[in-house]
Protein backbone atom coordinates (compact mmCIF):
# COMPACT_ATOMS: atom_id res chain seq x y z
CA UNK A 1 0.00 0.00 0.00
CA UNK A 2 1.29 3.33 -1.33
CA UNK A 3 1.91 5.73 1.50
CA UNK A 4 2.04 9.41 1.80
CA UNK A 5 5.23 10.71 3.97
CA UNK A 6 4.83 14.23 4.08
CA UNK A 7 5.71 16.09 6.84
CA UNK A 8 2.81 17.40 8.37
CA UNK A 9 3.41 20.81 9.99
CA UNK A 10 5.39 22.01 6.44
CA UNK A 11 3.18 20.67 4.18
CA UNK A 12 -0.27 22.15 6.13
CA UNK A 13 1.70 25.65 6.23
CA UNK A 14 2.37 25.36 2.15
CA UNK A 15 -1.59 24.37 1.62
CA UNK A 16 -2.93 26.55 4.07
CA UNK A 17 -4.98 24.62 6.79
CA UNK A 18 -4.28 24.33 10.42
CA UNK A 19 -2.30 20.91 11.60
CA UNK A 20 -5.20 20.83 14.00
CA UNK A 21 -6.77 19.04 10.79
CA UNK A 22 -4.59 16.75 11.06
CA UNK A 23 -5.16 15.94 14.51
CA UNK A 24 -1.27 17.42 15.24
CA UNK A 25 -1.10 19.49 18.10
CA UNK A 26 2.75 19.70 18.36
CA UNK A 27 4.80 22.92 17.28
CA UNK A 28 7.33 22.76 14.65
CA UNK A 29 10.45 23.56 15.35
CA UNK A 30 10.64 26.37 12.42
CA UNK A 31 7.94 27.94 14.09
CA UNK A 32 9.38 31.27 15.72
CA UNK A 33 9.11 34.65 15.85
CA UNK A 34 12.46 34.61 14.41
CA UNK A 35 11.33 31.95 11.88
CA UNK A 36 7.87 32.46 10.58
CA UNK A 37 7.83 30.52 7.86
CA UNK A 38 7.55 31.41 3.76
CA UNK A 39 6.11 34.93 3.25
CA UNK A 40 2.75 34.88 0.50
CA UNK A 41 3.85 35.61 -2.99
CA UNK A 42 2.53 36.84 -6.00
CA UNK A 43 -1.37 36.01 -7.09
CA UNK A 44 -1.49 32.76 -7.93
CA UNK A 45 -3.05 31.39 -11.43
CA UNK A 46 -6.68 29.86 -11.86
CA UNK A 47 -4.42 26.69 -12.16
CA UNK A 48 -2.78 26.97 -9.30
CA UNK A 49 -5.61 27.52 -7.23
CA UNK A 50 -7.56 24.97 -8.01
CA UNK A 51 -4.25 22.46 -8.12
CA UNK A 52 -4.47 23.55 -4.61
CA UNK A 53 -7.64 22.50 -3.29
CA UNK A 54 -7.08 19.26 -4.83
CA UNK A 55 -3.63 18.82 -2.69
CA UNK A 56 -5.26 20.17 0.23
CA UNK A 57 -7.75 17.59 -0.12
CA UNK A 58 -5.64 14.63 -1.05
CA UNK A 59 -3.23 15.46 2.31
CA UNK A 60 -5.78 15.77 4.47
CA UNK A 61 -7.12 12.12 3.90
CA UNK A 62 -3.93 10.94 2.67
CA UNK A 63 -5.37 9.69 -0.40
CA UNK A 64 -3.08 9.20 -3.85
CA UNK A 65 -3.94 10.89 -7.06
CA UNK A 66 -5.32 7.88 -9.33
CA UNK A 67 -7.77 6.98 -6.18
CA UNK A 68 -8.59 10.62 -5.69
CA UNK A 69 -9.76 10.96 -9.27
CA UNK A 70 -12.04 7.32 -8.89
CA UNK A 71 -13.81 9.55 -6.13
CA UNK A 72 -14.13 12.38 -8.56
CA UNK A 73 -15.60 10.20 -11.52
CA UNK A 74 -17.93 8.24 -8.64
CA UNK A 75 -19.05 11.83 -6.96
CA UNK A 76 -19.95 12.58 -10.90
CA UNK A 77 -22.46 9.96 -11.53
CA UNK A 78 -24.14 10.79 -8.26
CA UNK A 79 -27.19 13.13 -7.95
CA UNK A 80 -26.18 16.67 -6.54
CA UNK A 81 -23.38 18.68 -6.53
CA UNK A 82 -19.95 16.50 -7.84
CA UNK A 83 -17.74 18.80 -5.60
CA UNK A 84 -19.91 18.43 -2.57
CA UNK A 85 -20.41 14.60 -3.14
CA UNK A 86 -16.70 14.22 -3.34
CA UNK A 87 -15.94 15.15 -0.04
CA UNK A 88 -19.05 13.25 1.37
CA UNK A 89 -16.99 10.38 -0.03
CA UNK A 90 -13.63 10.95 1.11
CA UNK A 91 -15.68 11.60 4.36
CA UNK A 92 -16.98 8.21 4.71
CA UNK A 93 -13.67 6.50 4.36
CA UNK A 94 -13.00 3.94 6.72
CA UNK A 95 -9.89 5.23 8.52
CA UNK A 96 -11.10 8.84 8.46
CA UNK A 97 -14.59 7.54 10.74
CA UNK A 98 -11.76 5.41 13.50
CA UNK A 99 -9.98 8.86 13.54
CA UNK A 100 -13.42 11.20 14.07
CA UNK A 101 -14.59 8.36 16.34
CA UNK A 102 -11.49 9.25 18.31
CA UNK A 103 -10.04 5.47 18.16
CA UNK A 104 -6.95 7.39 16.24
CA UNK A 105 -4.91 10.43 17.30
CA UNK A 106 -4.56 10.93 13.29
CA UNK A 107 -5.89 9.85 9.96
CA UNK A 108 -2.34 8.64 9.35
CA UNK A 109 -2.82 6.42 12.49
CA UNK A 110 -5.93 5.21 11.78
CA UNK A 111 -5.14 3.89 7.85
CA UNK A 112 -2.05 1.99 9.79
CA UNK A 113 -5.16 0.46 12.79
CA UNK A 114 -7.21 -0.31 10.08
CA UNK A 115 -4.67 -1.95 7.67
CA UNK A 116 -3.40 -4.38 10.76
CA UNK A 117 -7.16 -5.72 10.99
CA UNK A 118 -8.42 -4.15 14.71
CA UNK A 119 -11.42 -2.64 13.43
CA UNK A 120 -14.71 -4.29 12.50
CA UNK A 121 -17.81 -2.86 10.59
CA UNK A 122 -21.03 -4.71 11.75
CA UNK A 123 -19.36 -7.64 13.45
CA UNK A 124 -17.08 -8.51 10.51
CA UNK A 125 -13.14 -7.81 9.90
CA UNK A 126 -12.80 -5.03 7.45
CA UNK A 127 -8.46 -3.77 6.92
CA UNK A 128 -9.16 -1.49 3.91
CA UNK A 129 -8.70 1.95 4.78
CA UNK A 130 -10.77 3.20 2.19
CA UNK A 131 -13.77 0.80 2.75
CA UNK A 132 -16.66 3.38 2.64
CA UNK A 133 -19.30 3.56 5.85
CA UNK A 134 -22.84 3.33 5.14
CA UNK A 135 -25.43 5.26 7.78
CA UNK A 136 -26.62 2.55 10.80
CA UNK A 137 -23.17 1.04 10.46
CA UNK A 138 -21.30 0.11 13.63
CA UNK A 139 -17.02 0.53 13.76
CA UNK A 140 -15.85 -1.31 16.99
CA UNK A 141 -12.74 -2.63 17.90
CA UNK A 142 -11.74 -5.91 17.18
CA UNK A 143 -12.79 -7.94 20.60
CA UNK A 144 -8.89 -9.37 20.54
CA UNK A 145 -7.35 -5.82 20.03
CA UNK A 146 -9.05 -4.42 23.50
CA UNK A 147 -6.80 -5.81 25.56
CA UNK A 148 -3.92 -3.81 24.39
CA UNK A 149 -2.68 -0.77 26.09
CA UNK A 150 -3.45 1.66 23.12
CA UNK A 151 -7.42 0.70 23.25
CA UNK A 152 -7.55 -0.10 27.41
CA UNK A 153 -6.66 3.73 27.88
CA UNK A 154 -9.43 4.25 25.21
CA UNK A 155 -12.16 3.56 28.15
CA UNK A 156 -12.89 4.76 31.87
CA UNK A 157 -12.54 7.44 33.43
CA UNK A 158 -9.58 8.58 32.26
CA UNK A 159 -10.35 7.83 28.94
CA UNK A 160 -9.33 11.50 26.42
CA UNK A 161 -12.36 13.07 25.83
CA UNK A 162 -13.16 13.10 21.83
CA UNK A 163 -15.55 15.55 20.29
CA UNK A 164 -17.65 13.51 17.46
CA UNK A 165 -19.20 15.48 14.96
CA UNK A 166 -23.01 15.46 14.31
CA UNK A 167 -23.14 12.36 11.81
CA UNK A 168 -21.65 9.31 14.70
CA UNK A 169 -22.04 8.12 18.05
CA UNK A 170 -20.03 6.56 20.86
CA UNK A 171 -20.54 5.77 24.08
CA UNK A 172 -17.42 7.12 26.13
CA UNK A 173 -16.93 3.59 27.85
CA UNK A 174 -16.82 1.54 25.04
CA UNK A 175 -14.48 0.71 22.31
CA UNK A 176 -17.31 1.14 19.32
CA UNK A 177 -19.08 3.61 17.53
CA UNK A 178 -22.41 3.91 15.08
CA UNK A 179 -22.52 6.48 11.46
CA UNK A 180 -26.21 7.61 12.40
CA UNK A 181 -26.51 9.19 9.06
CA UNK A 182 -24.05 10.00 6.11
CA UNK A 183 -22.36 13.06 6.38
CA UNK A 184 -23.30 16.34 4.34
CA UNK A 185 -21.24 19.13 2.94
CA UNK A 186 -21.63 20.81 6.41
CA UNK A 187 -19.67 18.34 8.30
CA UNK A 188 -16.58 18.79 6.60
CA UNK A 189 -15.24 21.19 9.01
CA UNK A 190 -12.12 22.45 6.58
CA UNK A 191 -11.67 25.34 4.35
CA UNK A 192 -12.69 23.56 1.03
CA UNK A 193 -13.24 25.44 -2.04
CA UNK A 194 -14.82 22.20 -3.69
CA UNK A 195 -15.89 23.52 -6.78
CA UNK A 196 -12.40 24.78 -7.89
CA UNK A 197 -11.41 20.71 -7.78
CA UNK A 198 -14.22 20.47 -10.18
CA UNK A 199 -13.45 23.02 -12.48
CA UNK A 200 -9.85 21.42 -12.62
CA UNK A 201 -10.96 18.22 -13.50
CA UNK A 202 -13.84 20.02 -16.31
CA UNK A 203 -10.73 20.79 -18.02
């Protein structure tokens, strides 16, 4: 499986979202008053911009370019808006729902969980990362995983609180979590100019 090795903090500074995206709360070291960071350049072209919410979009869910434009030609064929529908889809990705769910300090994290099998959907083993959650699904982890230190500090009272967004539910003390409905255009809580992906890939 192809994976995308970026550095985080420099590559969310040259696309223009927080790292909080991310789920990276650290500080980068070039990050000083002395240092702080590339200055803005000249206007950018039409290209350019719209090159840019594609890479923005791609990092975020760490998803490669020839899967990326499957989603596009998918979100196409569906009724509605393509750019919209696009990032429904990339929304309902598999490891992106074990890292809202909280079960994931990253997405990065969570495509690794999911890829070494401790996730099911519905009672059943699913390791593909981009499997795509349907709403009344339930993600839990894998009843031989929740023994291990990672997911056993996952539940009680210490357990990290995790703000879920409007579309999932979890019960604090357990290790599993239910899509209640898909997610809409409102959910994706990013600075997205969708429709300039769209126009790019008009072209």
């Amino acid at each position: 499986m192809a994976k995308n090795m970026q550095p985080i903090v420099k590559r969310c500074r040259a696309l223009g979202i927080s790292p909080a995206v991310m789920g990276y709360t650290g500080k980068s070291k070039s990050e000083s008053n002395r240092n702080p960071g590339p200055q803005r350049r000249g206007k950018k072209s039409e290209y350019a911009l719209q090159l840019a919410e594609k890479q923005k979009v791609k990092f975020v869910y760490g998803i490669l370019e020839k899967q990326f434009h499957m989603y596009y030609e998918k979100a196409a064929r569906m009724p509605g808006k393509t750019g919209e529908n696009l990032l429904v889809l990339v929304e309902r990705r598999l490891d992106n729902v074990v890292f809202r769910m909280g079960f994931a300090k990253t997405r990065r994290e969570a495509r690794q969980l999911v890829s070494h099998s401790h996730f099911t959907v519905n009672g059943k083993k699913v390791n593909i990362p981009s499997y795509l959650v349907k709403a009344g699904d339930v993600i839990a982890v894998k009843e031989a995983s929740r023994s291990t230190a990672r997911f056993k500090a996952m539940t009680g009272e210490d357990a990290p609180r995790v703000l879920l967004p409007e579309w999932m539910e979890r019960n604090q003390n357990t290790l599993q979590g239910t899509v209640t409905r898909l997610p809409v255009r409102t959910d994706v809580d990013m600075p997205i100019e969708e429709h300039l992906i769209v126009e790019l890939y008009s072209k």
